[in-house]
C-alpha atoms as a PDB file:
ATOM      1  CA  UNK A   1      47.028   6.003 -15.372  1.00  0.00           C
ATOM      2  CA  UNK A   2      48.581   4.202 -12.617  1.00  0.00           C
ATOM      3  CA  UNK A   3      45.783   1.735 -10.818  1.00  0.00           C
ATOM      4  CA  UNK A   4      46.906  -0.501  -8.125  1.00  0.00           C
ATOM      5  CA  UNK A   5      46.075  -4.203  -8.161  1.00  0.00           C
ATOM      6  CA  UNK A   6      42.590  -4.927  -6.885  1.00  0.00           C
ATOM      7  CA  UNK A   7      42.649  -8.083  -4.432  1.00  0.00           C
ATOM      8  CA  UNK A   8      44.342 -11.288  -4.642  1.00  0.00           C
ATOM      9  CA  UNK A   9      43.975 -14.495  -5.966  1.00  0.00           C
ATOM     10  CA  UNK A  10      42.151 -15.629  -2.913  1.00  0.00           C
ATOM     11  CA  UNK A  11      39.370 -13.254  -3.290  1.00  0.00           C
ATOM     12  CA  UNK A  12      39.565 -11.409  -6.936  1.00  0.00           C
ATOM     13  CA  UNK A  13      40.595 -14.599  -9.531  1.00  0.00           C
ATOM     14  CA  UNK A  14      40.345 -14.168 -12.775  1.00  0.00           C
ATOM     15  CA  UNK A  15      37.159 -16.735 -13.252  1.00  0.00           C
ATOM     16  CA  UNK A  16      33.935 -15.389 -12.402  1.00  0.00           C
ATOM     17  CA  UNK A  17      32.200 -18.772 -11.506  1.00  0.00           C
ATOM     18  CA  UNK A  18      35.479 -18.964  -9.131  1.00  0.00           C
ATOM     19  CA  UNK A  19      35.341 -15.660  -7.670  1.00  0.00           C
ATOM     20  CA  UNK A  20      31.556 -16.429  -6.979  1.00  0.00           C
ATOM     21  CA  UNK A  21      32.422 -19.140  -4.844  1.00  0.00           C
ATOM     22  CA  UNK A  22      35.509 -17.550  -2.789  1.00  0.00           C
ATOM     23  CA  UNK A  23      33.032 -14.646  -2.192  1.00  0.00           C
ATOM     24  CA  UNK A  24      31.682 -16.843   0.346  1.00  0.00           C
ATOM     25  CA  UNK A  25      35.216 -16.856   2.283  1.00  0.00           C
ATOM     26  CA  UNK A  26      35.190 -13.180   2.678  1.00  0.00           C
ATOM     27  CA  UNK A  27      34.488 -11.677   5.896  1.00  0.00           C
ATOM     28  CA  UNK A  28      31.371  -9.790   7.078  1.00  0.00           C
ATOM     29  CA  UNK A  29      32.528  -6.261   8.022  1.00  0.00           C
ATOM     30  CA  UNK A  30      29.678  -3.914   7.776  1.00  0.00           C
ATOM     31  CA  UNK A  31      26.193  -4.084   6.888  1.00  0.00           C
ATOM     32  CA  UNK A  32      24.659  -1.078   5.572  1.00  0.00           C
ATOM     33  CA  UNK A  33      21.276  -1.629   4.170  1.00  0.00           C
ATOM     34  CA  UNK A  34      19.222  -4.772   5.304  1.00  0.00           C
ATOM     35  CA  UNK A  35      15.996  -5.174   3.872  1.00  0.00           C
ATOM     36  CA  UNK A  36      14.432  -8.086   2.541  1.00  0.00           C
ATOM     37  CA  UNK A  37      15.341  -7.739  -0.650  1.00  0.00           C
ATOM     38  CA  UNK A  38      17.923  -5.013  -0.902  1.00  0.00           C
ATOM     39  CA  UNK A  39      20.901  -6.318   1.279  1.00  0.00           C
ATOM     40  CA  UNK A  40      23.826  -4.075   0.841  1.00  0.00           C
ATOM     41  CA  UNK A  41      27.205  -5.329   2.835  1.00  0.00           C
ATOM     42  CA  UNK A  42      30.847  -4.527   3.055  1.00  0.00           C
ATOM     43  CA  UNK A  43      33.071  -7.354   2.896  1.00  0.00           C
ATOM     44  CA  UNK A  44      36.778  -7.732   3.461  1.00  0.00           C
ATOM     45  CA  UNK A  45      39.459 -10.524   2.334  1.00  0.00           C
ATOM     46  CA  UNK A  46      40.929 -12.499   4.895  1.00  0.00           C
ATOM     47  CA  UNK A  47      43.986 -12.975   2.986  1.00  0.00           C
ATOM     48  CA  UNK A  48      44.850  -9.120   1.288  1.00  0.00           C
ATOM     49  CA  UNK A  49      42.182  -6.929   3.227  1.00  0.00           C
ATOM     50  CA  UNK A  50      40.658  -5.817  -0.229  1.00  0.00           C
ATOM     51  CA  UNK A  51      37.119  -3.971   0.528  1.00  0.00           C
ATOM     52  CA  UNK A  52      34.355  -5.152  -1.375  1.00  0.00           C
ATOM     53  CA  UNK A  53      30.994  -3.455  -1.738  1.00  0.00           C
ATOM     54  CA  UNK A  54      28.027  -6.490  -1.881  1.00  0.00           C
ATOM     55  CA  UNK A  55      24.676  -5.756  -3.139  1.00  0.00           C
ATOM     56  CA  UNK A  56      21.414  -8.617  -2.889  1.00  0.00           C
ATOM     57  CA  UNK A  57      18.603  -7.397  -5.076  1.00  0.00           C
ATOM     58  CA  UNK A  58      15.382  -9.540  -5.257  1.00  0.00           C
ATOM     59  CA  UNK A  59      12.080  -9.438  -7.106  1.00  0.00           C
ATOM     60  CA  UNK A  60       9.137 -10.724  -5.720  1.00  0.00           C
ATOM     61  CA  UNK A  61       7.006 -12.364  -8.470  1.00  0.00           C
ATOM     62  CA  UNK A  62       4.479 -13.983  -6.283  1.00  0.00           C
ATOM     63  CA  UNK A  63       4.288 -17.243  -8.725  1.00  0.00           C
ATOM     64  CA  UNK A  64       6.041 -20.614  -7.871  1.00  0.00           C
ATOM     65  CA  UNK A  65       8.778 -19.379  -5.050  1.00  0.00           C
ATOM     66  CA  UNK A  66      11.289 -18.982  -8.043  1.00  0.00           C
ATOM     67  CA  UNK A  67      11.860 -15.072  -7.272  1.00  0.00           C
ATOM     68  CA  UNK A  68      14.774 -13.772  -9.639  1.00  0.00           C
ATOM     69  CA  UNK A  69      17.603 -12.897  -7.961  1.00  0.00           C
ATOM     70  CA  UNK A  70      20.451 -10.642  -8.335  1.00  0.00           C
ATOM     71  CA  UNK A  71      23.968 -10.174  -6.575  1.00  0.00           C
ATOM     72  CA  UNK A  72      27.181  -7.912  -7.400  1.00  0.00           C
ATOM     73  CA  UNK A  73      30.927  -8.096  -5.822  1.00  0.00           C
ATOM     74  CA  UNK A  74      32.449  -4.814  -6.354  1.00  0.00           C
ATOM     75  CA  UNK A  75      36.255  -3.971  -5.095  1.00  0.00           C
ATOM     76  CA  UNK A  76      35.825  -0.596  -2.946  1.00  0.00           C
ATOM     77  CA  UNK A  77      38.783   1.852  -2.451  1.00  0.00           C
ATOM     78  CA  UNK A  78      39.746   3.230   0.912  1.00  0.00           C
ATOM     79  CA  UNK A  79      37.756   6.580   0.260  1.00  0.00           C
ATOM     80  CA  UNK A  80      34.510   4.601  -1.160  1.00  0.00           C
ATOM     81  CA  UNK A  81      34.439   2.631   1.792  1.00  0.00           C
ATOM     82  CA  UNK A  82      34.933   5.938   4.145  1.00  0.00           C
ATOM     83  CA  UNK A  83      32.117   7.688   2.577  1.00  0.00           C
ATOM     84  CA  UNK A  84      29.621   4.899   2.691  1.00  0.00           C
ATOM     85  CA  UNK A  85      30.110   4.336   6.395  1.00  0.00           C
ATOM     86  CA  UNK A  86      29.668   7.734   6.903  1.00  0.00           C
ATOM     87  CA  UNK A  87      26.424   7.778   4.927  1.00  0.00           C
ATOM     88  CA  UNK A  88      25.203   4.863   6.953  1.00  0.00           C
ATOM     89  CA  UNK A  89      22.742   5.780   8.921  1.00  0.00           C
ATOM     90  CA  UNK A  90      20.881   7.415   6.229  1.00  0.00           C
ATOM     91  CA  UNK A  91      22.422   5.539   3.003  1.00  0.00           C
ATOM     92  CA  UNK A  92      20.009   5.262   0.125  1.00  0.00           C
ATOM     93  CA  UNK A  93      20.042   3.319  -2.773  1.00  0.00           C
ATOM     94  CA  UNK A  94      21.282   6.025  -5.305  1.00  0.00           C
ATOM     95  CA  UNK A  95      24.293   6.346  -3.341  1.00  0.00           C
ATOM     96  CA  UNK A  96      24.993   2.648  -3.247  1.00  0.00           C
ATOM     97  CA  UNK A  97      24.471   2.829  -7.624  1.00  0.00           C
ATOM     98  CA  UNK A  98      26.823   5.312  -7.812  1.00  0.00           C
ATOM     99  CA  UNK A  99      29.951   3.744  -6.409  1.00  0.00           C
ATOM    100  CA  UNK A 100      32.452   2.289  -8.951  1.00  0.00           C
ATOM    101  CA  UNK A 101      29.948   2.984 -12.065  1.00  0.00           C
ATOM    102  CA  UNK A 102      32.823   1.823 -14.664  1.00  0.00           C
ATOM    103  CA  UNK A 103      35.109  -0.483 -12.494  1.00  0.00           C
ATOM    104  CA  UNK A 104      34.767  -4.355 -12.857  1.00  0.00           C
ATOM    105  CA  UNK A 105      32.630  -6.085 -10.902  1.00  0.00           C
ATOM    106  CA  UNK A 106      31.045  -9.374 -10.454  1.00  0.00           C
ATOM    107  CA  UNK A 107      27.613 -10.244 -11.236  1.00  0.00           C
ATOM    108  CA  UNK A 108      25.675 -13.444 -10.343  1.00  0.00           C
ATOM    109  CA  UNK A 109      22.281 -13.785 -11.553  1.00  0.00           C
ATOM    110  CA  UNK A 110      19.930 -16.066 -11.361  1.00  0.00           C
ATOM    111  CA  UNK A 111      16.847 -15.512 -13.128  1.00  0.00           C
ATOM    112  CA  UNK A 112      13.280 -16.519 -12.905  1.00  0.00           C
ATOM    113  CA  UNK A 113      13.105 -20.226 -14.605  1.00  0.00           C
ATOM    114  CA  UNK A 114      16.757 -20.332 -15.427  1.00  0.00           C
ATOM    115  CA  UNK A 115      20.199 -21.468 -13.812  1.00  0.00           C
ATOM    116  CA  UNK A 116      22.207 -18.948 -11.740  1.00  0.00           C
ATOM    117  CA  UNK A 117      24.923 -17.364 -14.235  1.00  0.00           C
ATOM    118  CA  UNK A 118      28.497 -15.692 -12.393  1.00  0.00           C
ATOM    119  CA  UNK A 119      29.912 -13.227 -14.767  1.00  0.00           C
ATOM    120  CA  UNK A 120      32.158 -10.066 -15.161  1.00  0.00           C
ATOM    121  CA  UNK A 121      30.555  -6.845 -15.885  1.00  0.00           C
ATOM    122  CA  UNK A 122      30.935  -3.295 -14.833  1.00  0.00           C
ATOM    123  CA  UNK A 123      28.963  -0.908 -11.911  1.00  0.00           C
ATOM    124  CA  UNK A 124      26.123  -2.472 -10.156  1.00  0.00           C
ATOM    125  CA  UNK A 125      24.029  -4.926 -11.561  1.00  0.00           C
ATOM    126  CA  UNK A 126      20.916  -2.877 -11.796  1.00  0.00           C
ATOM    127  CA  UNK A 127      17.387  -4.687 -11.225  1.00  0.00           C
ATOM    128  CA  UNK A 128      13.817  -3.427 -10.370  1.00  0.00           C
ATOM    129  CA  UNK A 129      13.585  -4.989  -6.692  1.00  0.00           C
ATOM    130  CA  UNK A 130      11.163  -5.030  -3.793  1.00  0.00           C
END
């Protein structure tokens, strides 16, 4: 199977704990979902134009202000990125899960009590949320 190369090195490096911190130079382009603790965003390279799908999960624990936290980068193709914008206006969740479920995306966590780990993984990062 033929895939074509997913970003560049200024937005898709081979280092997780870099590609965590050049996710911050990508550009806002849509958002799709924005509650308070589901924030679902697409975001574009300045430098390539790859599409990436962003997802902000949070779970309130009501103890000590140290909610855990979740975030995934995922690279979107052309046709992903048609179909959520036109879902957007009534986009749920499920939809969202179902994008990309075996192509490699980024996770950062940080959990409740511990340090904020960037890592490679695959779909979504899945977490209970409110």
């Amino acid at each position: 199977m033929n895939r074509e190369p997913i970003g560049c090195r200024c937005c898709w490096p081979e280092s997780a704990d870099e590609a965590w911190q050049l996710r911050l130079a990508l550009e806002r382009r849509t958002e799709l979902i924005n509650e308070s603790h589901f924030h679902v965003l697409i975001l574009a390279c300045t430098t390539c134009s790859q599409r990436f799908l962003s997802v902000f999960l949070e779970s309130i624990d009501w103890e000590n202000g140290d909610d855990p936290q979740a975030w995934t980068l995922m690279p979107l193709t052309a046709g992903e990125e048609s179909q959520l914008l036109r879902g957007s206006e009534s986009l749920e969740e499920a939809m969202v899960l179902s994008i990309g479920i075996d192509r490699r995306s980024l996770w950062h966590d940080h959990p409740k009590g511990g340090s904020a780990v960037s890592s490679w993984g695959r779909r979504i990062l899945v977490r209970l949320h409110d």
